[in-house]
Structures are given as structure tokens and as C-alpha cells.
PDB file of N, CA and C in Angstrom:
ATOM      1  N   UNK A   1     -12.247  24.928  22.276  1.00  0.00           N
ATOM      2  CA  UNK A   1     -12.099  24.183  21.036  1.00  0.00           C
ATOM      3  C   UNK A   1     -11.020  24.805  20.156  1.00  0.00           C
ATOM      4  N   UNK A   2     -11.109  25.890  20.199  1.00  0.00           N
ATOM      5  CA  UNK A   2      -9.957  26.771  19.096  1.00  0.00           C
ATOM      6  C   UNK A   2      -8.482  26.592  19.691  1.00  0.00           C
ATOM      7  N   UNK A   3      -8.041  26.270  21.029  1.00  0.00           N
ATOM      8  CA  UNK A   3      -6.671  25.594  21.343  1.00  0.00           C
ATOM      9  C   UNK A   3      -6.723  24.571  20.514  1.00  0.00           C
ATOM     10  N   UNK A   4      -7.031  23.461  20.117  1.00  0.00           N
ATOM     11  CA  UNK A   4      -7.121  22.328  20.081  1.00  0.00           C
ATOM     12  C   UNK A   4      -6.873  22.344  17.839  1.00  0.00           C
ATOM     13  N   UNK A   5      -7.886  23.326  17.551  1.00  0.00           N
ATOM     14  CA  UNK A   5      -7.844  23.416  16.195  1.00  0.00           C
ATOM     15  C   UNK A   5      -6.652  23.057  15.581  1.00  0.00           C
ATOM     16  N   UNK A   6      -5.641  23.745  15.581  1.00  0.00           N
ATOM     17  CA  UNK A   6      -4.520  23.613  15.324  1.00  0.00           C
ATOM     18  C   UNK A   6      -3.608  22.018  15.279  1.00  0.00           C
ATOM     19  N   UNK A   7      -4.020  21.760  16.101  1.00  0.00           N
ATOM     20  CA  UNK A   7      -3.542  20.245  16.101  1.00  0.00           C
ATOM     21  C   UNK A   7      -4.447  19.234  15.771  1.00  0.00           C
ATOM     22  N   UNK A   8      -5.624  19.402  15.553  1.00  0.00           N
ATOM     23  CA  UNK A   8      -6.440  18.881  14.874  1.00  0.00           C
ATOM     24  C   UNK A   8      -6.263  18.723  13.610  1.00  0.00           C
ATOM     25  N   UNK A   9      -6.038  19.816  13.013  1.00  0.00           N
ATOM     26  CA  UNK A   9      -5.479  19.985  11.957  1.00  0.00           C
ATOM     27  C   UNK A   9      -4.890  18.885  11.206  1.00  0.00           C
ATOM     28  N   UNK A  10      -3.754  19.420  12.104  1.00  0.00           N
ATOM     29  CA  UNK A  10      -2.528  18.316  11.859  1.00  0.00           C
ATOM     30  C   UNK A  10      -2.621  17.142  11.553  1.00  0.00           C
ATOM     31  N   UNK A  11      -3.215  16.523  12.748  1.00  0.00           N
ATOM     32  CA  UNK A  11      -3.425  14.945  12.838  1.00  0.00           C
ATOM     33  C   UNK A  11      -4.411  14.777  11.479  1.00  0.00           C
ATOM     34  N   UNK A  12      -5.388  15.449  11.046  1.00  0.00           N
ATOM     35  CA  UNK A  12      -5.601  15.412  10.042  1.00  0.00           C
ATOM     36  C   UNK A  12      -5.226  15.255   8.601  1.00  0.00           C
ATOM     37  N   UNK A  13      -4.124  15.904   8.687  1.00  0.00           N
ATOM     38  CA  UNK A  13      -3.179  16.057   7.332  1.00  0.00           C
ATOM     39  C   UNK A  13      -2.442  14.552   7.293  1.00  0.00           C
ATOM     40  N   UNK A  14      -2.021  15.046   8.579  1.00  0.00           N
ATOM     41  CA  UNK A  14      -1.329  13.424   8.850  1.00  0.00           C
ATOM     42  C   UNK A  14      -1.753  12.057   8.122  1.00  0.00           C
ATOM     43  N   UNK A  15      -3.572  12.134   8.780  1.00  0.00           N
ATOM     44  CA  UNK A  15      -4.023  11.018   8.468  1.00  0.00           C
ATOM     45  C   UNK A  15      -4.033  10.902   6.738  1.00  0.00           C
ATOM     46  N   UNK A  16      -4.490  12.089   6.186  1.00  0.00           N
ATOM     47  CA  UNK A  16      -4.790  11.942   4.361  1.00  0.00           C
ATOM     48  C   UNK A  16      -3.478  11.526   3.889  1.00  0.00           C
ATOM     49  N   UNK A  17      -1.754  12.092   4.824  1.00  0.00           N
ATOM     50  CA  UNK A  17      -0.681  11.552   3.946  1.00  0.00           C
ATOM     51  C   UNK A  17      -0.463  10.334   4.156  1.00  0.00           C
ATOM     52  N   UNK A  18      -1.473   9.332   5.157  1.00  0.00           N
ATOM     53  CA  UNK A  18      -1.192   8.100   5.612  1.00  0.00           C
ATOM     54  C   UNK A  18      -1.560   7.374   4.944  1.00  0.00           C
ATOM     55  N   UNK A  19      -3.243   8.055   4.369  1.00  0.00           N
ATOM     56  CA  UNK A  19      -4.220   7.187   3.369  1.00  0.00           C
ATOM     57  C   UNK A  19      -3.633   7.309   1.419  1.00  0.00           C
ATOM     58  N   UNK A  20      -3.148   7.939   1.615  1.00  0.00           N
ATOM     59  CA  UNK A  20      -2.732   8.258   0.416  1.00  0.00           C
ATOM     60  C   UNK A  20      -1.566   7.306  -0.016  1.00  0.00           C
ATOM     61  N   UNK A  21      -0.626   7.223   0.828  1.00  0.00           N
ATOM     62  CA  UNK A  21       0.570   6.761   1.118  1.00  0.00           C
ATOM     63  C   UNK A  21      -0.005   4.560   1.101  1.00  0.00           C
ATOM     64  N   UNK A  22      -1.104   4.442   1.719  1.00  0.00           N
ATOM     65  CA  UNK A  22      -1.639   3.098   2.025  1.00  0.00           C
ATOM     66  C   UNK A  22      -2.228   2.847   0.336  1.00  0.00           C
ATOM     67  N   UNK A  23      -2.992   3.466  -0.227  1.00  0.00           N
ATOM     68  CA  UNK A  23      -3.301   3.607  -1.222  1.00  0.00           C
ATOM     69  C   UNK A  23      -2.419   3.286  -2.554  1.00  0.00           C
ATOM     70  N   UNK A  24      -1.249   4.198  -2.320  1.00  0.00           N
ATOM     71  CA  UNK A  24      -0.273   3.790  -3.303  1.00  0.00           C
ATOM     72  C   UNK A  24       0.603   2.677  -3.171  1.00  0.00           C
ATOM     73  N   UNK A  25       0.374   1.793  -2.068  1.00  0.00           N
ATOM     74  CA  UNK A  25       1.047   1.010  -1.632  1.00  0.00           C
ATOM     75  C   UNK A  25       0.672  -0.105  -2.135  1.00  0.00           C
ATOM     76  N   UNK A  26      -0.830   0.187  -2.006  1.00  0.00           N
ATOM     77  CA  UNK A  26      -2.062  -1.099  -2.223  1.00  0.00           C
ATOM     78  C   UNK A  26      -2.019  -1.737  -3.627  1.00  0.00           C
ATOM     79  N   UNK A  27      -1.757  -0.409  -4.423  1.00  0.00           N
ATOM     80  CA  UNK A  27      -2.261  -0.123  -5.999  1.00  0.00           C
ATOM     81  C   UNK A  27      -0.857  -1.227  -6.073  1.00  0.00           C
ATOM     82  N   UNK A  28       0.095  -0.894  -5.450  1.00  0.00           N
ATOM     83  CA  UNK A  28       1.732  -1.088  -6.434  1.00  0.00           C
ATOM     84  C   UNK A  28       1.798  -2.511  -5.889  1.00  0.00           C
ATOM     85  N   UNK A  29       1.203  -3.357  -4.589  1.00  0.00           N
ATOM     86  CA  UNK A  29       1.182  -4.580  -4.801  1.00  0.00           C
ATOM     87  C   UNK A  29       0.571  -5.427  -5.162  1.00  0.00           C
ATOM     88  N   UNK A  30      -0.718  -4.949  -5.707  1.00  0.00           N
ATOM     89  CA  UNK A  30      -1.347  -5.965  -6.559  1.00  0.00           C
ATOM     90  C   UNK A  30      -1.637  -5.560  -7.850  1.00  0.00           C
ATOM     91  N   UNK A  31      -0.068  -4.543  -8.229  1.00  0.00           N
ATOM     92  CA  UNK A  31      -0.228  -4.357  -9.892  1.00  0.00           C
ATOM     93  C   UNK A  31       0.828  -5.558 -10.113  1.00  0.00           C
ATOM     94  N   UNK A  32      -0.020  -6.781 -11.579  1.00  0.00           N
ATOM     95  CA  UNK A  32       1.250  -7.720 -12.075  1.00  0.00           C
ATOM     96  C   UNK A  32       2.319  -7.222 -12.655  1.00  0.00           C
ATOM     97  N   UNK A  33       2.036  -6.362 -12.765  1.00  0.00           N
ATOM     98  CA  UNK A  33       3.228  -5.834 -14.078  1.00  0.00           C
ATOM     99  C   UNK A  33       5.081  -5.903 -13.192  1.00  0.00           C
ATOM    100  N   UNK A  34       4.434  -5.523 -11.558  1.00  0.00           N
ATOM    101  CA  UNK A  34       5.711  -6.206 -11.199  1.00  0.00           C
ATOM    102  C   UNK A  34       6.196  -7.194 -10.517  1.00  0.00           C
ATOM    103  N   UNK A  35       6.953  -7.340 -10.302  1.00  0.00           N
ATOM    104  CA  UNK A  35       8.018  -8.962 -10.220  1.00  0.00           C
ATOM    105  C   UNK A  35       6.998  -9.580  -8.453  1.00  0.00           C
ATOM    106  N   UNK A  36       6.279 -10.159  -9.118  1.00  0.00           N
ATOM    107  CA  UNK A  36       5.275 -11.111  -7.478  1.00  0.00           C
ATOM    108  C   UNK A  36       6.526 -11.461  -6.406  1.00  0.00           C
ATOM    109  N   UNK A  37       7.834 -11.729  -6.808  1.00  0.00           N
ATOM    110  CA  UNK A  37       8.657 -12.379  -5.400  1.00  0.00           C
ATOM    111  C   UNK A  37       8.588 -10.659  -4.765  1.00  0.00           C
ATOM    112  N   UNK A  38       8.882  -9.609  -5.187  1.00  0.00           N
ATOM    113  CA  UNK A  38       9.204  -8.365  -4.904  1.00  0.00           C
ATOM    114  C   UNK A  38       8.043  -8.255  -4.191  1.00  0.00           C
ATOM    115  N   UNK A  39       6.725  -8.353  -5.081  1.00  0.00           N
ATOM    116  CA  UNK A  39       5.586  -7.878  -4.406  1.00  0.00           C
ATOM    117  C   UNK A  39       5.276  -8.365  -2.869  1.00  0.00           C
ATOM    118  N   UNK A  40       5.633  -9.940  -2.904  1.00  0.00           N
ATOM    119  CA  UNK A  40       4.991 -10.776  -1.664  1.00  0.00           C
ATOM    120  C   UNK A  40       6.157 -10.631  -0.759  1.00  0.00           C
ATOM    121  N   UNK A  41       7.513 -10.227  -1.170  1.00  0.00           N
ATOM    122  CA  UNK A  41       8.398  -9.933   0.070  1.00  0.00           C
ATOM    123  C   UNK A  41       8.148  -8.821   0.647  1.00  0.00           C
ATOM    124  N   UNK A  42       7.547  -7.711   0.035  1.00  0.00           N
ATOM    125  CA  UNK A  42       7.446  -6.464   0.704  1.00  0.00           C
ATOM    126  C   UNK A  42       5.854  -6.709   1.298  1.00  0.00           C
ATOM    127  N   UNK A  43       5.167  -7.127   1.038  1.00  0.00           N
ATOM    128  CA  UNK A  43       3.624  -7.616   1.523  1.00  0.00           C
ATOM    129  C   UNK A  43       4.007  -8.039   3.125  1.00  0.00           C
ATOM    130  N   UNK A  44       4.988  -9.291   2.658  1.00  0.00           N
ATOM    131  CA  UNK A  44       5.324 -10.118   4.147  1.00  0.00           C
ATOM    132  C   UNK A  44       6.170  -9.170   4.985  1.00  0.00           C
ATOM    133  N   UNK A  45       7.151  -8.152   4.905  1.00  0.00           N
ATOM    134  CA  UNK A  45       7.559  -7.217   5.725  1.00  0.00           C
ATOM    135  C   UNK A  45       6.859  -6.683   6.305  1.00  0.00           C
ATOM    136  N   UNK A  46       5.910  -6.003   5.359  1.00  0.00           N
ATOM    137  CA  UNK A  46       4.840  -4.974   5.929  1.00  0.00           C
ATOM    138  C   UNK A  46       3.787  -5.889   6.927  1.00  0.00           C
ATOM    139  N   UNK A  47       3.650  -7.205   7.104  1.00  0.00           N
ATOM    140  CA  UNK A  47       2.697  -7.691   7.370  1.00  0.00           C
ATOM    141  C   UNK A  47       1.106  -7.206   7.027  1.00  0.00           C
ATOM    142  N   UNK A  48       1.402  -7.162   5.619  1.00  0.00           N
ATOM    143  CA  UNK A  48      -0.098  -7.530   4.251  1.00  0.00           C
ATOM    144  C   UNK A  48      -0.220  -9.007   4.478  1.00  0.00           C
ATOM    145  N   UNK A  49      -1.555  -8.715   3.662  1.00  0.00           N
ATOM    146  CA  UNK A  49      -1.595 -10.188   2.880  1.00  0.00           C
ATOM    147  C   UNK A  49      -1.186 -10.576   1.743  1.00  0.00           C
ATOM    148  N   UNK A  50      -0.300 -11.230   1.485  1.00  0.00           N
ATOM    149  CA  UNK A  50       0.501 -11.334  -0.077  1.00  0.00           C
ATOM    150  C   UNK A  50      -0.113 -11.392  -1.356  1.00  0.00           C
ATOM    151  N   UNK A  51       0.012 -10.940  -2.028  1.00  0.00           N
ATOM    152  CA  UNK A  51      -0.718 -10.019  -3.653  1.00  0.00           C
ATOM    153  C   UNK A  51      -0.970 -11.656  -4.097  1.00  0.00           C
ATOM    154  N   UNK A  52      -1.721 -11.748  -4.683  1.00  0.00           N
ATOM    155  CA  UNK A  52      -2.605 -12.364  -5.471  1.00  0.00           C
ATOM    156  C   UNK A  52      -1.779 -12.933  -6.619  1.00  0.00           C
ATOM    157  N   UNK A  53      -1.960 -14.268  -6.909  1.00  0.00           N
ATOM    158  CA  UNK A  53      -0.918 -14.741  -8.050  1.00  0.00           C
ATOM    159  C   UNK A  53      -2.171 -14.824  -9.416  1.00  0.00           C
ATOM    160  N   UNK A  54      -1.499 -14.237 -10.406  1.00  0.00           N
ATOM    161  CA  UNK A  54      -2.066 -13.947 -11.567  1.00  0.00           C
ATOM    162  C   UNK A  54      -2.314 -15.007 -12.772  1.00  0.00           C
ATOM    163  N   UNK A  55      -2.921 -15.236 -13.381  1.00  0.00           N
ATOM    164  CA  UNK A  55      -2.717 -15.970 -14.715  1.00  0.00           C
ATOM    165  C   UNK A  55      -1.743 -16.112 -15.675  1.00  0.00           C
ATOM    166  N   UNK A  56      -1.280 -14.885 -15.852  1.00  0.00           N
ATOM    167  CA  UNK A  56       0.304 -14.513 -16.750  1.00  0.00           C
ATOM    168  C   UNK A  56       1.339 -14.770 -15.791  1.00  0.00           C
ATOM    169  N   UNK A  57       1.404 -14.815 -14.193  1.00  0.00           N
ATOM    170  CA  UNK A  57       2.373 -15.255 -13.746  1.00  0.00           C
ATOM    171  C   UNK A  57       2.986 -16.766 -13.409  1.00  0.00           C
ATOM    172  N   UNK A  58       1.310 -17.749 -13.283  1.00  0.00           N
ATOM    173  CA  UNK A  58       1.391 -18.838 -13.065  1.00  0.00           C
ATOM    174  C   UNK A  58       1.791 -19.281 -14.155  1.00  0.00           C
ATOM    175  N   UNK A  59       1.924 -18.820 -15.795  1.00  0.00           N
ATOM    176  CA  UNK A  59       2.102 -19.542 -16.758  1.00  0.00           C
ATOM    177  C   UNK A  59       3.807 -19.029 -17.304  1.00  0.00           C
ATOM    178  N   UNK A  60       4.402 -18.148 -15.972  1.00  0.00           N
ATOM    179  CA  UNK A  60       5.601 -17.738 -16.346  1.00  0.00           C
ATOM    180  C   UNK A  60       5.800 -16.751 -17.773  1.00  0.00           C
ATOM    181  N   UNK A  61       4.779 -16.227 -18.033  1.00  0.00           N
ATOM    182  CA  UNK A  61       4.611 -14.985 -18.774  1.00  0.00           C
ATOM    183  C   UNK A  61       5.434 -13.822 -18.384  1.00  0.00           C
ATOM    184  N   UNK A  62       5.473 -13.574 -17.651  1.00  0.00           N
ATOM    185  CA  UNK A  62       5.978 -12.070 -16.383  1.00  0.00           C
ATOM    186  C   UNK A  62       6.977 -11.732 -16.958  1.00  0.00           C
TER     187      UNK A  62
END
């Protein structure tokens, strides 16, 4: 088991900079505050599901 630790490790770290990284990703496309074409083009790259259209955006508030 102690060969193995070491790279266990790793893949570990790996995974928290993955979740972290998914996380901030998540937060920043379904915050309105920015521009929804921006949001849902980078959604549709990434193959997301495209952010959610808002009340202040449908009324052209934004």
C-alpha cells in the first residue's frame, strides 16, 4: 500500500483542484450579474446546461 500512497495522493489533490475549479465555474455561470450570451456560450462549449434566464434579464435590465 505505501508504493501506491504517493500517487494516491496526487490523484487526490488533483481531484479537490478539479472540484474547486467545477465549483467556480458553476457559481460564475449562473451569477446574473454577467452578460447571459457570455454565460450560455461558454455553458454550450463546455457542454453544461445553459444558465438560467433571469427576471432582470428577460425585462432587459442587465
Amino acid at each position: 500500500m505505501c508504493e501506491h500512497a504517493a500517487a494516491l495522493r496526487a490523484a487526490e489533490n488533483d481531484l479537490a483542484t478539479h472540484r474547486q475549479r467545477h465549483a467556480t465555474l458553476t457559481t460564475w455561470l449562473h451569477n446574473p450579474t454577467h452578460d447571459l450570451t457570455a454565460r450560455t456560450a461558454l455553458a454550450q462549449l463546455l457542454g453544461l446546461p445553459a444558465p438560467a434566464d433571469t427576471p432582470n434579464t428577460r425585462r432587459g435590465t442587465q
